[in-house]
C-alpha atoms as a PDB file:
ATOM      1  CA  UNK A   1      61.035  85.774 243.941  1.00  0.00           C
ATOM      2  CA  UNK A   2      59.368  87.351 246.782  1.00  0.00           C
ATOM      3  CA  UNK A   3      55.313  88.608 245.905  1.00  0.00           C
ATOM      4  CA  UNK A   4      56.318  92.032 247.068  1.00  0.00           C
ATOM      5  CA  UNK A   5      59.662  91.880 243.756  1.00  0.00           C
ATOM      6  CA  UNK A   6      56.745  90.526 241.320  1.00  0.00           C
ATOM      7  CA  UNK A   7      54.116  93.209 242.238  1.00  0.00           C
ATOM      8  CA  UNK A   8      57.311  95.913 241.927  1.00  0.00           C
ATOM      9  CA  UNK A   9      58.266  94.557 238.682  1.00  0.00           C
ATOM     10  CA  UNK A  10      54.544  94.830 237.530  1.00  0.00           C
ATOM     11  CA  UNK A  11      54.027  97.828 238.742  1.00  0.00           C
ATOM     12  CA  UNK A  12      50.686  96.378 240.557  1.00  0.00           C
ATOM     13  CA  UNK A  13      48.985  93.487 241.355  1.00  0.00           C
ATOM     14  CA  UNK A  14      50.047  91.608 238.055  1.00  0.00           C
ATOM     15  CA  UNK A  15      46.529  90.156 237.424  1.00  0.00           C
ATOM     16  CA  UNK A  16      45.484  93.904 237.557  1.00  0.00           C
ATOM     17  CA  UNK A  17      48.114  94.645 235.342  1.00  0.00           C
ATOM     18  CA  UNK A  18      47.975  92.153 233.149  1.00  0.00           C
ATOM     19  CA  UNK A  19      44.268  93.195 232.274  1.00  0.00           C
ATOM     20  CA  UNK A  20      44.387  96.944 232.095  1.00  0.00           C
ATOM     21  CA  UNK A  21      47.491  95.539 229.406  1.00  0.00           C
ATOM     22  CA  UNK A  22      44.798  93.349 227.659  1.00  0.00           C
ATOM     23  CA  UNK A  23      42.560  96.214 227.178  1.00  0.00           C
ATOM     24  CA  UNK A  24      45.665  98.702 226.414  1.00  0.00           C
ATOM     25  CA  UNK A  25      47.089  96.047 223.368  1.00  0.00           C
ATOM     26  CA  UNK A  26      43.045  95.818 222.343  1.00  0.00           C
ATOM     27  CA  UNK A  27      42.630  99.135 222.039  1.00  0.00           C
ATOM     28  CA  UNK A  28      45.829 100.023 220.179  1.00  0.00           C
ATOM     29  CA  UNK A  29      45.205  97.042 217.935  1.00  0.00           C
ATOM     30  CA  UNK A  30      41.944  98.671 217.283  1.00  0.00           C
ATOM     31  CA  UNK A  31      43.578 102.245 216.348  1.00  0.00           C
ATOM     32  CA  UNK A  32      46.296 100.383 214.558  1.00  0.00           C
ATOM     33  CA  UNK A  33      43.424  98.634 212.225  1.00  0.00           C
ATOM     34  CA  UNK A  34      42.391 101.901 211.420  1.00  0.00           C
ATOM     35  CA  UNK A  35      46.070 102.289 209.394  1.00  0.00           C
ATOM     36  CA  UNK A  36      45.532  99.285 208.126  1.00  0.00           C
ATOM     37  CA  UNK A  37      48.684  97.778 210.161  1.00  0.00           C
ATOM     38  CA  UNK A  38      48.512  94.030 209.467  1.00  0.00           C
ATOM     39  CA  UNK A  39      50.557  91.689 212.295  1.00  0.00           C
ATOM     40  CA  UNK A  40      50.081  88.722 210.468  1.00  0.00           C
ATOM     41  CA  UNK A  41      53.208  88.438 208.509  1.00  0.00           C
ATOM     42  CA  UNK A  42      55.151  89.044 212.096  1.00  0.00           C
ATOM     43  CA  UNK A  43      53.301  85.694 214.065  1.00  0.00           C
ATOM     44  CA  UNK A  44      52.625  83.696 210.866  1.00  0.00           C
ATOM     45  CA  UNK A  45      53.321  80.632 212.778  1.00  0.00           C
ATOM     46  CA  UNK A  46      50.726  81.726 215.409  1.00  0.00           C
ATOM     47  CA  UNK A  47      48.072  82.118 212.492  1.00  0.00           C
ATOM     48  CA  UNK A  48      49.171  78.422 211.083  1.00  0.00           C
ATOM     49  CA  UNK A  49      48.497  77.201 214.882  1.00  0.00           C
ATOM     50  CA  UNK A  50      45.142  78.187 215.572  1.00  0.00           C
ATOM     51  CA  UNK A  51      43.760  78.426 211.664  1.00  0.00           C
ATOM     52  CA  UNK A  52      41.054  75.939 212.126  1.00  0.00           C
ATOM     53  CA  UNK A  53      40.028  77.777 215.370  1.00  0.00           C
ATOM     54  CA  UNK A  54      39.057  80.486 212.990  1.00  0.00           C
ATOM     55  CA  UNK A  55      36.992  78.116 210.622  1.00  0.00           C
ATOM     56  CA  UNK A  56      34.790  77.028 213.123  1.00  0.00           C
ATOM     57  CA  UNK A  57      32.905  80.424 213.152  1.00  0.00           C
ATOM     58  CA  UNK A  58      34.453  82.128 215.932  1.00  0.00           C
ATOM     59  CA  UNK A  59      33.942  85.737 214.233  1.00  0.00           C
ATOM     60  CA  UNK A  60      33.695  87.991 217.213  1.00  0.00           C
ATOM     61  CA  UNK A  61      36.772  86.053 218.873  1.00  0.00           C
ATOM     62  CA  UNK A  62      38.803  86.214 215.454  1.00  0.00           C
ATOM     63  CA  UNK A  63      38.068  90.212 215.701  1.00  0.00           C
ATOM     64  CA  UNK A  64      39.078  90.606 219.279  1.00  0.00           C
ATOM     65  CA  UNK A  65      41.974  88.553 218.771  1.00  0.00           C
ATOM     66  CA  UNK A  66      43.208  90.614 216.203  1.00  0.00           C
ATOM     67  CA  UNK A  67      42.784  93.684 217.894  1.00  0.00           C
ATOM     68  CA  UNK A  68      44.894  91.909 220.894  1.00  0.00           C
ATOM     69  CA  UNK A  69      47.574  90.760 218.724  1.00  0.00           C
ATOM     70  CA  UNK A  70      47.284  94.214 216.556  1.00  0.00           C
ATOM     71  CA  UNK A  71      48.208  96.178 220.167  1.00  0.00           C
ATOM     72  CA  UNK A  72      50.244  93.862 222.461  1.00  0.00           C
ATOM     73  CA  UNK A  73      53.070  94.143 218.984  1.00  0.00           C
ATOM     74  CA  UNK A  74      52.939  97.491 220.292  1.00  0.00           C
ATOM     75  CA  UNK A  75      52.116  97.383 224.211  1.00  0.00           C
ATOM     76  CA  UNK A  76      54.230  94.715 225.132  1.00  0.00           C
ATOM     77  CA  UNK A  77      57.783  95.759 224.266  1.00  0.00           C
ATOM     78  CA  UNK A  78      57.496  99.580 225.136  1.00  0.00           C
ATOM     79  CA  UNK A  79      56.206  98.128 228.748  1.00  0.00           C
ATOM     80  CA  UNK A  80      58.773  95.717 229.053  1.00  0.00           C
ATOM     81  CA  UNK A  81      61.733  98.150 227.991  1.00  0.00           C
ATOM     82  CA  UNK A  82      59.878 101.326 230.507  1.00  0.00           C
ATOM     83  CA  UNK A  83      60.016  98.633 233.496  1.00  0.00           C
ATOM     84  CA  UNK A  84      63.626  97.309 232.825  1.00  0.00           C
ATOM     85  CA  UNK A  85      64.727 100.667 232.635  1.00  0.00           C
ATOM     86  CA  UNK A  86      62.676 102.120 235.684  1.00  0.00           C
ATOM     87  CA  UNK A  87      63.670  98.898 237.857  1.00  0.00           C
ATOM     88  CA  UNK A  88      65.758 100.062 240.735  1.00  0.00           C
ATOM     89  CA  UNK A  89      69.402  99.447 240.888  1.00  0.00           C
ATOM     90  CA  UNK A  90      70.867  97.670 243.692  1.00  0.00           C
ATOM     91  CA  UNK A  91      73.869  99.182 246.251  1.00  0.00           C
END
């Protein structure tokens, strides 16, 4: 793939992209919270992974990362299903 198909498929540069998506799934995560919507039970394996991560302290990061994970259940499919359905057809 060409740089000029990846940044079309992004929609923009894709580090650009991938931050403003960082701080989109954060943000929803954070709204989310509010409802008390609770991820965990979808990426239990994900929690089992990095559990001792968390025991080491790590409260802001734990937060943060919930907020991320809270959003991108969100962010991440409704962006992926927009840009395969806006993608261009070919002739």
């Amino acid at each position: 793939m060409s740089n000029d198909t990846i940044t079309r498929f992004f929609g923009g540069q894709p580090l650009a992209v991938l931050f403003r998506l960082i701080l989109l799934s954060i943000l929803i995560g954070f709204i989310l919270h509010a409802f008390n919507f609770d991820p965990w039970n979808i990426i239990q394996s994900i929690k089992d992974l990095i559990w001792r991560i968390w025991n080491l302290g790590y409260d802001a990061i734990d937060l943060v990362w919930r907020y991320f994970i809270l959003g991108a259940v969100i962010v991440l499919p409704i962006w992926l299903v927009v840009r395969l359905i806006n993608t261009p057809r070919g002739r």
